[in-house]
N, C-alpha and C. Protein backbone atom coordinates (compact mmCIF):
# COMPACT_ATOMS: atom_id res chain seq x y z
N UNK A 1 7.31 -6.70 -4.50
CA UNK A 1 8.65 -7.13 -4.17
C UNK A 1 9.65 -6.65 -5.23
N UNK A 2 9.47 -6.69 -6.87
CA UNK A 2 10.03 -6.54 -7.53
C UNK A 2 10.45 -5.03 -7.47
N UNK A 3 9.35 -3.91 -6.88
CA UNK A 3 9.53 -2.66 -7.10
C UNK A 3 10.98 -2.17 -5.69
N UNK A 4 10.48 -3.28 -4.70
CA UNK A 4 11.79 -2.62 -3.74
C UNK A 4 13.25 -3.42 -4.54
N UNK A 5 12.88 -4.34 -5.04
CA UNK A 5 14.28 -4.96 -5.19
C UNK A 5 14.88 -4.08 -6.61
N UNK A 6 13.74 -3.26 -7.11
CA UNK A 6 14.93 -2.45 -8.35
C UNK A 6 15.19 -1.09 -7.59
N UNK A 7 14.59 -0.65 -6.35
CA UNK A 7 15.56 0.62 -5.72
C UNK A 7 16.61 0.13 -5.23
N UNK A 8 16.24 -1.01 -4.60
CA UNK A 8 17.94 -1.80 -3.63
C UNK A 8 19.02 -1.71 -5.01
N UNK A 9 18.23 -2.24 -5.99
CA UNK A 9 19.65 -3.05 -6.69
C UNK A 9 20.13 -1.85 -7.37
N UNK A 10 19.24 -0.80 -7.38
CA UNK A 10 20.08 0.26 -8.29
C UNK A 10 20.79 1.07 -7.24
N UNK A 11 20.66 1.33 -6.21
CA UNK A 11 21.32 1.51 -5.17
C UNK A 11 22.96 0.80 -5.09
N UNK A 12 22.54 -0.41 -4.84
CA UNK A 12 23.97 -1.51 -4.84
C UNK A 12 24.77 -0.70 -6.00
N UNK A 13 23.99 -1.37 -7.24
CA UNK A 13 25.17 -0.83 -8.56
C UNK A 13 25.51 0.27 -8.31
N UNK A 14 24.97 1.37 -7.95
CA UNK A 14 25.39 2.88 -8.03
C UNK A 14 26.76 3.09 -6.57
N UNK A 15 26.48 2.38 -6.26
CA UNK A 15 27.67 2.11 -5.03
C UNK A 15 28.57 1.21 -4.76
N UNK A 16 28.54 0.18 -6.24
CA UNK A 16 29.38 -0.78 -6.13
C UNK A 16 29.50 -1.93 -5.34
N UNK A 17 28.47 -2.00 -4.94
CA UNK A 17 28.33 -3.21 -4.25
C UNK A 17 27.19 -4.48 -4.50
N UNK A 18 26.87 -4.50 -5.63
CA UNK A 18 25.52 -5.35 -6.20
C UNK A 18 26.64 -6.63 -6.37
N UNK A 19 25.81 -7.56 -5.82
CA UNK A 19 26.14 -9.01 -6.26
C UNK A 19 25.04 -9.69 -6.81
N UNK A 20 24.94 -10.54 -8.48
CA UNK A 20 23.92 -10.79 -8.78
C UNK A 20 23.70 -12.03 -8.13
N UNK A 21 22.32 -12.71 -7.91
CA UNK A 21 22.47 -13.79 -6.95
C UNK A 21 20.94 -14.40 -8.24
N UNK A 22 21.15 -15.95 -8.00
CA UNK A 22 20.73 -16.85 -8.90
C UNK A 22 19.67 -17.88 -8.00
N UNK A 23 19.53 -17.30 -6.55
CA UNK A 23 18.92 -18.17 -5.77
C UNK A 23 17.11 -18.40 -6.20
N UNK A 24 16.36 -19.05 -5.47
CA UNK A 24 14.93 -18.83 -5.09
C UNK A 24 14.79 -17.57 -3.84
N UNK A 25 13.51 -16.42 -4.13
CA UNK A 25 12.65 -16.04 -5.58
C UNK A 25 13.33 -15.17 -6.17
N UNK A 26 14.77 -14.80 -6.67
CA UNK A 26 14.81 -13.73 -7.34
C UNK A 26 14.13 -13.74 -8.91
N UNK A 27 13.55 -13.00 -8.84
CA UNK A 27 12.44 -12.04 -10.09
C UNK A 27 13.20 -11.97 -11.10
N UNK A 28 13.20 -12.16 -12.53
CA UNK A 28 14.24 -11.69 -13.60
C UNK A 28 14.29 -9.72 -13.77
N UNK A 29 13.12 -9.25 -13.22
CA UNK A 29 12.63 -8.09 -13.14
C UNK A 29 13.03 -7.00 -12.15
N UNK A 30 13.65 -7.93 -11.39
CA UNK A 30 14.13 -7.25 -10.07
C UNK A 30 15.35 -6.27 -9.96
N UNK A 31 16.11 -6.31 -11.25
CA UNK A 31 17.07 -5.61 -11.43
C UNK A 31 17.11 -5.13 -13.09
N UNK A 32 17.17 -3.60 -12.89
CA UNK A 32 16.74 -2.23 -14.19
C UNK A 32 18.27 -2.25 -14.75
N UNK A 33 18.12 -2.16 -16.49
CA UNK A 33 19.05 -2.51 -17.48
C UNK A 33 18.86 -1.10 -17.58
N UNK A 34 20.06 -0.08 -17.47
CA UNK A 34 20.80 1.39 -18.03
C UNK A 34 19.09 1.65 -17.36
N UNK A 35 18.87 1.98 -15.94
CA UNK A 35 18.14 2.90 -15.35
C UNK A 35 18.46 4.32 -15.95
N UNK A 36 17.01 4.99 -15.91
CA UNK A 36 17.20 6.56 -15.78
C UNK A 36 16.41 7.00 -14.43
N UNK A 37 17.39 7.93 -13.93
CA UNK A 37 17.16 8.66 -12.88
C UNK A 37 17.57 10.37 -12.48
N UNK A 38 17.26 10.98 -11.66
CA UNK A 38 17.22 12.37 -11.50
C UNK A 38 18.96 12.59 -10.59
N UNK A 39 19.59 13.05 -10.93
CA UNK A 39 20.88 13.52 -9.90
C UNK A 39 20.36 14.75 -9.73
N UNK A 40 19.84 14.98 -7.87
CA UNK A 40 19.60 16.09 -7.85
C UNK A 40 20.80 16.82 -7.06
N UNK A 41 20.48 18.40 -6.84
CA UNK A 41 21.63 19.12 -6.01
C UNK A 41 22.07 18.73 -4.97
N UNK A 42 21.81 18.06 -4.26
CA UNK A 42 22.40 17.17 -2.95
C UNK A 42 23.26 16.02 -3.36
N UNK A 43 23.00 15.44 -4.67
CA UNK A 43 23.99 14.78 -5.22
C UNK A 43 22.86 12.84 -5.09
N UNK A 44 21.58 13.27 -4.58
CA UNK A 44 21.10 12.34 -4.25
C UNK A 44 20.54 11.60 -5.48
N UNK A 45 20.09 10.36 -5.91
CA UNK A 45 19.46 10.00 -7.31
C UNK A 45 17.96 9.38 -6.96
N UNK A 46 16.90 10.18 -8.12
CA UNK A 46 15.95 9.82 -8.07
C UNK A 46 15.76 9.24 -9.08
N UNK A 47 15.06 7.73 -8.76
CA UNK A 47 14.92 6.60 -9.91
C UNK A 47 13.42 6.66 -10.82
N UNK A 48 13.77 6.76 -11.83
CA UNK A 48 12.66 7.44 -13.08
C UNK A 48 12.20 6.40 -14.11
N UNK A 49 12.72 5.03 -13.54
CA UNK A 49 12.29 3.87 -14.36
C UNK A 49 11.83 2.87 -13.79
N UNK A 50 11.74 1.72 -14.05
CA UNK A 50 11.16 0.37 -13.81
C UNK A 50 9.86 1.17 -13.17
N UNK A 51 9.56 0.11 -12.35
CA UNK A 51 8.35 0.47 -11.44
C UNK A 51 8.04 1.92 -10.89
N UNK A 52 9.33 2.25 -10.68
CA UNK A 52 9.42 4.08 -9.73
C UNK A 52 9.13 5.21 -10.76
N UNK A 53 9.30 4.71 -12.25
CA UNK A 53 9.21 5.86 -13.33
C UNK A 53 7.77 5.31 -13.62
N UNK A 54 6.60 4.49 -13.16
CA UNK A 54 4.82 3.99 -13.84
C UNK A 54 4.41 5.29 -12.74
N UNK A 55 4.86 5.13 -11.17
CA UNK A 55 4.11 5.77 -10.13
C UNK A 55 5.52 5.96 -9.06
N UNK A 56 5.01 7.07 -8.16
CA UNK A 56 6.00 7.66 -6.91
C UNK A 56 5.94 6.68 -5.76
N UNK A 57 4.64 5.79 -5.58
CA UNK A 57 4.82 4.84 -4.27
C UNK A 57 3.43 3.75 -4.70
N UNK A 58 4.29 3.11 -6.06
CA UNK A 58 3.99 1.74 -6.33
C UNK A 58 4.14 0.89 -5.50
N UNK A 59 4.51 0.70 -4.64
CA UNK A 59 4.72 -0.39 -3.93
C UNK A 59 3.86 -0.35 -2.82
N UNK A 60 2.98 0.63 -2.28
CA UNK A 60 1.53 0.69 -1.71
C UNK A 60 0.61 0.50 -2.60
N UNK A 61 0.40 0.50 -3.83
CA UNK A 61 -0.60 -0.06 -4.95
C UNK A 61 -0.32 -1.50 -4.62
N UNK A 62 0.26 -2.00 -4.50
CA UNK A 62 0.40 -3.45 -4.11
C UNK A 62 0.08 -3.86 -3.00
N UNK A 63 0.73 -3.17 -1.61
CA UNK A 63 -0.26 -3.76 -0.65
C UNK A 63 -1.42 -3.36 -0.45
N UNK A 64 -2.05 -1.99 -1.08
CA UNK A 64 -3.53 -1.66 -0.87
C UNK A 64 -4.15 -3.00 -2.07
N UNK A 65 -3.56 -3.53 -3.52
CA UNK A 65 -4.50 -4.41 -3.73
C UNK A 65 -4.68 -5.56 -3.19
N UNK A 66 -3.36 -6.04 -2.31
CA UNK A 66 -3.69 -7.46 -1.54
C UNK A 66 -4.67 -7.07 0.38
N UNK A 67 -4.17 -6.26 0.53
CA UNK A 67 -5.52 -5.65 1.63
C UNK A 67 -6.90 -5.81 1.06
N UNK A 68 -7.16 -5.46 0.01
CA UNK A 68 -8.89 -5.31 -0.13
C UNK A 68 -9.21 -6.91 -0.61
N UNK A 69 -7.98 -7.55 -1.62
CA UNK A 69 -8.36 -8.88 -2.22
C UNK A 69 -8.44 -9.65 -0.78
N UNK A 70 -7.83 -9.18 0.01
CA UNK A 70 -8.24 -9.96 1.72
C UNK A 70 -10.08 -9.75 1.77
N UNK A 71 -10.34 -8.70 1.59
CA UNK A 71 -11.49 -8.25 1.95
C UNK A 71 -12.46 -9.04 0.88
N UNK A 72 -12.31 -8.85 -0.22
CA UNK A 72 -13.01 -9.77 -1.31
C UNK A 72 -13.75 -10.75 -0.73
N UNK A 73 -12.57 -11.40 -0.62
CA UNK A 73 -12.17 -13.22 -0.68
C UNK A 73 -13.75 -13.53 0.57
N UNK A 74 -14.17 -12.46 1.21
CA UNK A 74 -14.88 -13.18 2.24
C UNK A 74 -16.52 -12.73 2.26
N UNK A 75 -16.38 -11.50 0.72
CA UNK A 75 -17.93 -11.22 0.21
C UNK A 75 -18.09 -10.31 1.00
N UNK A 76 -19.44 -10.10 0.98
CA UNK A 76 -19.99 -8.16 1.17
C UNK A 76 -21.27 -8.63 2.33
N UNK A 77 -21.11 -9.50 3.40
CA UNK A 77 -22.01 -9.64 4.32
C UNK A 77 -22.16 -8.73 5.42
N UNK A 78 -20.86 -8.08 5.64
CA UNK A 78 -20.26 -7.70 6.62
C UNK A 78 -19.04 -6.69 6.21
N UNK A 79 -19.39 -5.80 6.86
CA UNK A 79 -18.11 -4.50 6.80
C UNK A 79 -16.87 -5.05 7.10
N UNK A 80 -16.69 -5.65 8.35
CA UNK A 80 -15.88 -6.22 9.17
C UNK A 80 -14.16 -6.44 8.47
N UNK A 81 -14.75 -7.59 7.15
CA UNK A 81 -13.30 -7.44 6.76
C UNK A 81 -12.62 -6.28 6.41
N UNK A 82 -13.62 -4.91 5.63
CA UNK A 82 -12.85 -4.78 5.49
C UNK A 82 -12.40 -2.83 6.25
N UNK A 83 -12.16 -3.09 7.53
CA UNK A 83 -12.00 -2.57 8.23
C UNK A 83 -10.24 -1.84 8.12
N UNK A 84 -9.37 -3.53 8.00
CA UNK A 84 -8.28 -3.71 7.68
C UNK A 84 -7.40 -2.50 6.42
N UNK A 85 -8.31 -3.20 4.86
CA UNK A 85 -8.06 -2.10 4.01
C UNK A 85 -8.61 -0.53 4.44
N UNK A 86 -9.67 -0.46 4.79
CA UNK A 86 -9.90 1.12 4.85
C UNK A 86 -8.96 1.77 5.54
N UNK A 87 -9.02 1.05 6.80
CA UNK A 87 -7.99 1.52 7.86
C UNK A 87 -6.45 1.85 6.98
N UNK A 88 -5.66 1.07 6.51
CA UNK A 88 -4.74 1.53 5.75
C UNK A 88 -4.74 2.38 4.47
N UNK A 89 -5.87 2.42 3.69
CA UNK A 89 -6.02 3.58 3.15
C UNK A 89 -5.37 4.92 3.57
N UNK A 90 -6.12 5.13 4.66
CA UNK A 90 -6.26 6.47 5.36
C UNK A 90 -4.98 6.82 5.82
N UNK A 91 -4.24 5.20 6.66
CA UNK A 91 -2.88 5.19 6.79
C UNK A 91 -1.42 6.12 5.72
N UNK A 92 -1.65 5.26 4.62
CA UNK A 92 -1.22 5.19 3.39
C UNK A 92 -1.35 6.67 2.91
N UNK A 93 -2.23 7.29 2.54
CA UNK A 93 -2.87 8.45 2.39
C UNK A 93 -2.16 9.63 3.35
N UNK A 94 -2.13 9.82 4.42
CA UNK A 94 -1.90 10.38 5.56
C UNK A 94 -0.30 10.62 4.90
N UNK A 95 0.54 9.04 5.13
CA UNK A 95 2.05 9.13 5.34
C UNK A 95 2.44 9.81 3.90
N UNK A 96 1.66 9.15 2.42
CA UNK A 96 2.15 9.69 1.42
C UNK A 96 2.29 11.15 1.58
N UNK A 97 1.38 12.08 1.67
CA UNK A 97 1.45 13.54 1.84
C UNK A 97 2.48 13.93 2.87
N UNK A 98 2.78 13.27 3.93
CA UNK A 98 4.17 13.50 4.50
C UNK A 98 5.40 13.45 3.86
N UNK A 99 5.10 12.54 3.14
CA UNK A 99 6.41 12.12 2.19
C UNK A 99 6.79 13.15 1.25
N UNK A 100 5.80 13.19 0.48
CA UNK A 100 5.55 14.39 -0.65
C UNK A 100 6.07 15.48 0.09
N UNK A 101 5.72 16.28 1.21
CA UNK A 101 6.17 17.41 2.34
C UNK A 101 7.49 17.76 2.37
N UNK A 102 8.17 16.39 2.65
CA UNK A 102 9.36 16.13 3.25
C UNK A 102 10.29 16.32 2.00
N UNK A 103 9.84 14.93 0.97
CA UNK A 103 10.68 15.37 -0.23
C UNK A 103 10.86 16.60 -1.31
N UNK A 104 9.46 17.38 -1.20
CA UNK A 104 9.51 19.03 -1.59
C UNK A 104 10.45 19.76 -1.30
N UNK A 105 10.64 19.77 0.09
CA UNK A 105 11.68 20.52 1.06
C UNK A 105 12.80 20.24 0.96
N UNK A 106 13.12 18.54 0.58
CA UNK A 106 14.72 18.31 0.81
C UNK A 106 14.91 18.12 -0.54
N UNK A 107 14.14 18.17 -1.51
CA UNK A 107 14.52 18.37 -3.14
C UNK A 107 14.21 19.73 -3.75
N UNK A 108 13.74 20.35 -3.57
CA UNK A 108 13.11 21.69 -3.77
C UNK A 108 12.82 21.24 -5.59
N UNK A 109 13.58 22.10 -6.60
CA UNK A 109 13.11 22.03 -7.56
C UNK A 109 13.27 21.17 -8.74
N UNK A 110 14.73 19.95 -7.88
CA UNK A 110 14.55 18.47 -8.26
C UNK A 110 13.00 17.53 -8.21
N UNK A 111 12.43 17.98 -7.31
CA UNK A 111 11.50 16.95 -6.97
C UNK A 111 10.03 17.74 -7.65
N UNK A 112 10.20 18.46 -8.10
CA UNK A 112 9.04 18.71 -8.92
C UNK A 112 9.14 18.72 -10.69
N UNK A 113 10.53 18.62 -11.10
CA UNK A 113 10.90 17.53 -11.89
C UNK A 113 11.11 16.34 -12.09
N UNK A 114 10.65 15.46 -10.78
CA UNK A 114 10.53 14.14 -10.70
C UNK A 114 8.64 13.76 -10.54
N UNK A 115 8.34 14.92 -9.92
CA UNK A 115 6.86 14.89 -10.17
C UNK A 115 6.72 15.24 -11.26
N UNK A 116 6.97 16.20 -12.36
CA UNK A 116 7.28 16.40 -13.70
C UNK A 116 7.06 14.62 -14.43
N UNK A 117 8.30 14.26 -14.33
CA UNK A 117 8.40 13.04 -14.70
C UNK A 117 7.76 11.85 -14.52
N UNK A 118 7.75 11.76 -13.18
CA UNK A 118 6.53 10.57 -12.50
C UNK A 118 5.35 11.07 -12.15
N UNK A 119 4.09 11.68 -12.73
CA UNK A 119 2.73 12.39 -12.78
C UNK A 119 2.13 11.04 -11.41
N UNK A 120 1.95 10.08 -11.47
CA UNK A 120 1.30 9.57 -10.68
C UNK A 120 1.63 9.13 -9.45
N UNK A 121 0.97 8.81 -8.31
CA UNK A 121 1.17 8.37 -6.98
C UNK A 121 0.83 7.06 -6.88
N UNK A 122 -0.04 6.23 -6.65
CA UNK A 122 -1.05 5.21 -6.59
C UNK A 122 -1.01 4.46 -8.03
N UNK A 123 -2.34 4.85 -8.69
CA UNK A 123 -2.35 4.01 -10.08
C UNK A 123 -2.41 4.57 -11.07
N UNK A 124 -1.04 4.59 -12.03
CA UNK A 124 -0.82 4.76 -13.06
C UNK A 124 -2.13 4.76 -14.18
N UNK A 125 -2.05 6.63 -14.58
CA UNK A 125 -3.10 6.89 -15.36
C UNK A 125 -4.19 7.44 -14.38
N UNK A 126 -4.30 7.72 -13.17
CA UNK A 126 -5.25 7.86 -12.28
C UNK A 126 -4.86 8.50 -11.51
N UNK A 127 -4.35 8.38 -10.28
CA UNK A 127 -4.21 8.82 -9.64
C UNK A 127 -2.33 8.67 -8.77
């Protein structure tokens, strides 16, 4: 949650429209102090800190670890649970390399200075 709420909020600020809000659950984490990010030739910004500067799509490290902790939780009797995580693996896997595709093409040699910068996909230090 924290990783979408620091693209939103750096988004907002960068467009002037962030309102800080004090409700239940905002995260103290949820919003990045003097972000660094990429201004590439399209004029677009790629975010190179908080969560988005550890890995490129942290925020599937999170639901792939609560998918399998589904699978855990019910022991190794049976494949069955975890049908769920594998299945999104492959999901996950599949769309990232689309993504990667897509953003090559519409960043050209911005985005391999953001791969430059952000080396990992998944888990930081790994992969």
């Amino acid at each position: 949650d924290t990783a979408n709420s620091q693209k939103n909020r750096f988004r907002m600020i960068i467009n002037g429209s962030y309102i800080p809000r004090h409700t239940f659950p905002q995260l103290p984490w949820g919003t990045l102090k003097n972000p660094t990010y990429i201004k590439t030739k399209s004029g677009n910004l790629l975010l190179t800190s908080g969560w988005w500067g550890i890995a490129r799509k942290i925020h599937y490290t999170a639901d792939l670890m609560m998918a399998f902790a589904w699978g855990f939780i019910t022991g190794f009797n049976t494949v069955i649970p975890y049908f769920y995580p594998i299945f999104f693996v492959a999901v996950l896997t599949h769309r990232v390399t689309r993504d990667m595709q897509r953003c090559a093409k519409k960043y050209g040699k911005d985005w391999e200075e953001y791969c430059r910068r952000v080396p990992y996909i998944f888990i930081p230090g790994i992969y």
